[in-house]
Protein backbone atom coordinates (compact mmCIF):
# COMPACT_ATOMS: atom_id res chain seq x y z
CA UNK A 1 196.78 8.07 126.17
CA UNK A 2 200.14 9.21 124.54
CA UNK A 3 200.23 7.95 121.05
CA UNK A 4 203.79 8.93 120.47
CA UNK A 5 204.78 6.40 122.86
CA UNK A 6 203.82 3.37 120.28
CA UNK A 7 205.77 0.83 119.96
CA UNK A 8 206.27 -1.47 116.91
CA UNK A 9 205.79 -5.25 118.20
CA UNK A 10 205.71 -7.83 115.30
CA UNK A 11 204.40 -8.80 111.70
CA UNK A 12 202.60 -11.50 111.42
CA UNK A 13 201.46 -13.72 108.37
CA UNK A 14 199.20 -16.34 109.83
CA UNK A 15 196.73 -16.75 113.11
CA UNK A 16 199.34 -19.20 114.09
CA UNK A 17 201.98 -15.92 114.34
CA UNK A 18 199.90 -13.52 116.55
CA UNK A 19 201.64 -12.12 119.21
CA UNK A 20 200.10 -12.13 123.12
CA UNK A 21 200.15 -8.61 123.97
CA UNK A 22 199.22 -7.96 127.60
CA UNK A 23 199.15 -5.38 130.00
CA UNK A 24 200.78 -5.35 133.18
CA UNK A 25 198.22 -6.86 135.38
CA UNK A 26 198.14 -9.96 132.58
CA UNK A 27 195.05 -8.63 130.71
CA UNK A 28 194.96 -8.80 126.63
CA UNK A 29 195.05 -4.83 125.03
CA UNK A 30 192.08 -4.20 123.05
CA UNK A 31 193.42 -4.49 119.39
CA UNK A 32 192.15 -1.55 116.65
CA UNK A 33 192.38 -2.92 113.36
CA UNK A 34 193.35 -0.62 110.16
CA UNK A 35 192.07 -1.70 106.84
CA UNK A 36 191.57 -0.91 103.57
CA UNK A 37 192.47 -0.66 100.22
CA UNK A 38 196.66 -0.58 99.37
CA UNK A 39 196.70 3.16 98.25
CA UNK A 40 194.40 4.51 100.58
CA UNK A 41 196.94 5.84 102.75
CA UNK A 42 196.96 3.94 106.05
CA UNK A 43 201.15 4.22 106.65
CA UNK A 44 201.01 7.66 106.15
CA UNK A 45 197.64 7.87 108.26
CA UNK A 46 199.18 5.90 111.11
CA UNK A 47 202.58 7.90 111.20
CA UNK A 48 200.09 11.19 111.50
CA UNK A 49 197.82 9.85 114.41
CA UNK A 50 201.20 8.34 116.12
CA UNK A 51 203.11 11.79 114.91
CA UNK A 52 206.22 9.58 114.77
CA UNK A 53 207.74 10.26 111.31
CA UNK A 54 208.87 6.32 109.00
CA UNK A 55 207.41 4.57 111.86
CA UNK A 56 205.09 2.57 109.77
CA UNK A 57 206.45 2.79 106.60
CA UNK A 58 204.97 4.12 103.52
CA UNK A 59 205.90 3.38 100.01
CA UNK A 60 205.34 5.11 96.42
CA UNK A 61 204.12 1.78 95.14
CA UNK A 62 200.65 0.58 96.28
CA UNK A 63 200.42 -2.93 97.58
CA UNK A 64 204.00 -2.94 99.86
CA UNK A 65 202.30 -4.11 102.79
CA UNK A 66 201.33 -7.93 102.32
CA UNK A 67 201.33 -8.83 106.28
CA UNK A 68 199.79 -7.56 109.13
CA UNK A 69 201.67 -5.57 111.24
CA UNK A 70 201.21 -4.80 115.14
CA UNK A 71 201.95 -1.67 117.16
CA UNK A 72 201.24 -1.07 120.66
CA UNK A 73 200.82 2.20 123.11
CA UNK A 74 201.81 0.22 126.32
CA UNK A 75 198.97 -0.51 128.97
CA UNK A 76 196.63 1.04 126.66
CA UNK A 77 195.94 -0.79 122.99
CA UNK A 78 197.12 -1.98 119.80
CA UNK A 79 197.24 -1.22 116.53
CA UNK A 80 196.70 -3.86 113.91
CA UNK A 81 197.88 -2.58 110.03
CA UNK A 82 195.79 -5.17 108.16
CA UNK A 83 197.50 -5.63 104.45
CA UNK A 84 195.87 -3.32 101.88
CA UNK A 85 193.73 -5.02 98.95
CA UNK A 86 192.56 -4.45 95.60
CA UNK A 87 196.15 -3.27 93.57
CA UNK A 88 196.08 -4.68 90.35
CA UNK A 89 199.78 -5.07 90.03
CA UNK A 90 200.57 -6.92 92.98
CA UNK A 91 200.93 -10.81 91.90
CA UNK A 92 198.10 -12.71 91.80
CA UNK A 93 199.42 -15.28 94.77
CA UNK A 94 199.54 -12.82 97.25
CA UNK A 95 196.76 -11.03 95.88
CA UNK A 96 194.83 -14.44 96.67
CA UNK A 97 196.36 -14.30 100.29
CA UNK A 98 194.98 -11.18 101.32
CA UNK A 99 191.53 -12.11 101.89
CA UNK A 100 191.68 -14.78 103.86
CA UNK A 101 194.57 -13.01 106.22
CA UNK A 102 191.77 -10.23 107.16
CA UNK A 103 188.73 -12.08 107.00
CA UNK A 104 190.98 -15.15 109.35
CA UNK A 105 191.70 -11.87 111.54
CA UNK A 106 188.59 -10.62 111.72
CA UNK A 107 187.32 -13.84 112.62
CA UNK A 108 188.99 -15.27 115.46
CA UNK A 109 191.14 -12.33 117.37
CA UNK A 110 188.96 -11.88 120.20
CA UNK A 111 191.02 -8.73 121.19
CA UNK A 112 189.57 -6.62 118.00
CA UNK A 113 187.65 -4.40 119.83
CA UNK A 114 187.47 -1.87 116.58
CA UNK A 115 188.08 -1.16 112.59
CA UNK A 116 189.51 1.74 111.50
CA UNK A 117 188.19 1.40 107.55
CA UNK A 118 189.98 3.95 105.58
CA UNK A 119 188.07 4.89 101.99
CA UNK A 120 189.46 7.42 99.91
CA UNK A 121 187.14 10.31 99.77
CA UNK A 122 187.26 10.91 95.92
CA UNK A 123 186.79 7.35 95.04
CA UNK A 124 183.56 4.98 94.58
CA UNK A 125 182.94 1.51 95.99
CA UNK A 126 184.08 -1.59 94.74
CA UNK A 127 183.39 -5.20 95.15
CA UNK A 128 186.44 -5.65 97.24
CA UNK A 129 185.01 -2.50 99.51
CA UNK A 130 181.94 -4.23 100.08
CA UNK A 131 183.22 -7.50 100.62
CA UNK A 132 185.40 -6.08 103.69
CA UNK A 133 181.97 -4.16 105.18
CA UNK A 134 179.91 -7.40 104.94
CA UNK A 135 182.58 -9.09 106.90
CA UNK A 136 182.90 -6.22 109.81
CA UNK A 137 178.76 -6.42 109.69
CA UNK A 138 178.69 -10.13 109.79
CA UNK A 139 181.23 -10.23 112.93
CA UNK A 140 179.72 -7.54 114.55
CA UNK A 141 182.94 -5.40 114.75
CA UNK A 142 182.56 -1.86 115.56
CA UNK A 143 183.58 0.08 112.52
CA UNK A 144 184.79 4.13 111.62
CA UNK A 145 184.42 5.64 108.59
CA UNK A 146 187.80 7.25 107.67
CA UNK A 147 187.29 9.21 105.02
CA UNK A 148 191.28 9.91 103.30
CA UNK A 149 192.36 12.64 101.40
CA UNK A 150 190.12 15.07 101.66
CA UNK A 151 192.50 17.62 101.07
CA UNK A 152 192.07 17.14 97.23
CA UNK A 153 188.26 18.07 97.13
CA UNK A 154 186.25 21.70 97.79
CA UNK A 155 184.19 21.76 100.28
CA UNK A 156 181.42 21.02 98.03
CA UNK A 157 182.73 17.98 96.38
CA UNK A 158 183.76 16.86 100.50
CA UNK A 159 179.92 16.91 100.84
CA UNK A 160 178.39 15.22 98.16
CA UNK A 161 181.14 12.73 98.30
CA UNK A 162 181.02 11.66 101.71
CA UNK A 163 176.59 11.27 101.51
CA UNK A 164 177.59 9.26 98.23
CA UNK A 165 180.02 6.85 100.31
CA UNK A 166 177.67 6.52 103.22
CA UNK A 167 174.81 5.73 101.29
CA UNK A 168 176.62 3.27 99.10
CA UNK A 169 178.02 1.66 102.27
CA UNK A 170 174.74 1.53 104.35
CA UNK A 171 176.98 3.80 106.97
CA UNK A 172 174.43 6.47 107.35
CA UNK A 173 174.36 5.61 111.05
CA UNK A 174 177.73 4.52 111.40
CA UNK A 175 180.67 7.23 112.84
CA UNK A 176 182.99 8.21 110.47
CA UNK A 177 185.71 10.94 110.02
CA UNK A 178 186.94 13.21 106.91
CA UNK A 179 190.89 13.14 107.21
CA UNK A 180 194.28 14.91 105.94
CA UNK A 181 197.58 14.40 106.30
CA UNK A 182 199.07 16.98 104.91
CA UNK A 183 196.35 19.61 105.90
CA UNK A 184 196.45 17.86 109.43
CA UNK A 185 192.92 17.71 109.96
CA UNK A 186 190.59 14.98 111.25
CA UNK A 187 193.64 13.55 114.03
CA UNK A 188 191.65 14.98 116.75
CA UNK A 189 188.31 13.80 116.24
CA UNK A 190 189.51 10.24 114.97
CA UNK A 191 191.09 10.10 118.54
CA UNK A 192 188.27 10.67 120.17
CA UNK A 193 186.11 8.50 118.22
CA UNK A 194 188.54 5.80 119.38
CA UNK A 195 188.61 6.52 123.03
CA UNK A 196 185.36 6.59 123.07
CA UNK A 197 184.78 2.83 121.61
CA UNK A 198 187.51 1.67 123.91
């Protein structure tokens, strides 16, 4: 699967806006959701793993993306940006909105075949962190761990950090993945990870 080839399709702000992505032979593409919080780095994560530079745009100011936006790699998948949470200085009406966009996704789109939750690596869980993994436990969505910006901790702090985060989460079982953009580590495995759940 060539993830340079992905295409941007559509951004959606409601179930009733979701595009029908098919295949060629008529067949949905099995949808991989991105979410977390607004400054956790998913643009600049998903312009990495696609290696196609303003793609998915990224912004200096936490919160930009209050939609959900979806790519595809034709014949192969999609790639669902869910809107980041938790920034403070976003208004509190679309604040409100968020929620019930990813839970509503989450939900009902049959096509999510897995969740991409991105955590950043030097932070510590909050209620709106928890909130999001009792909603991928209580649909039963499979979920990986992506561990952001590891690039800013030693390999010491990387370790006790990411036990810390696990434990917090309940993930000890779960798959996850320590990532950096500008280091350009953790593209490999993550693609693995999601071939393999496809």
């Amino acid at each position: 699967m060539n993830y340079q080839n992905v295409e941007f399709v559509k951004t959606s702000v409601s179930q009733n806006d979701y595009p029908v992505l098919l295949d060629e032979r008529g067949r949905p593409l099995p949808e991989i959701a991105v979410a977390g919080r607004s400054n956790v780095g998913k643009s600049s994560l998903l312009n990495h793993l696609f290696q196609r530079k303003g793609l998915v745009r990224t912004s200096s100011k936490p919160g930009k993306t209050t939609a959900i936006n979806f790519f595809t790699i034709p014949e192969h998948c999609a790639f669902v940006d869910l809107p980041g949470y938790g920034y403070a200085d976003v208004p509190l009406a679309v604040r409100k909105q968020w929620g019930p966009m990813i839970q509503s996704y989450l939900e009902i789109r049959e096509e999510l075949k897995l969740v991409l939750f991105l955590f950043d690596i030097r932070r510590t869980p909050k209620d709106e962190d928890f909130a999001l993994v009792e909603w991928l436990l209580h649909y039963q969505v499979p979920t990986v761990l992506v561990l952001t910006k590891s690039d800013k901790l030693n390999q010491s702090e990387k370790h006790h950090n990411t036990k810390k985060i696990l434990e917090a989460f309940r993930f000890e079982n779960f798959s996850y993945v320590l990532y950096s953009v500008p280091k350009n580590r953790g593209r490999d495995k993550l693609i693995k990870l999601i071939e393999e759940y496809l």
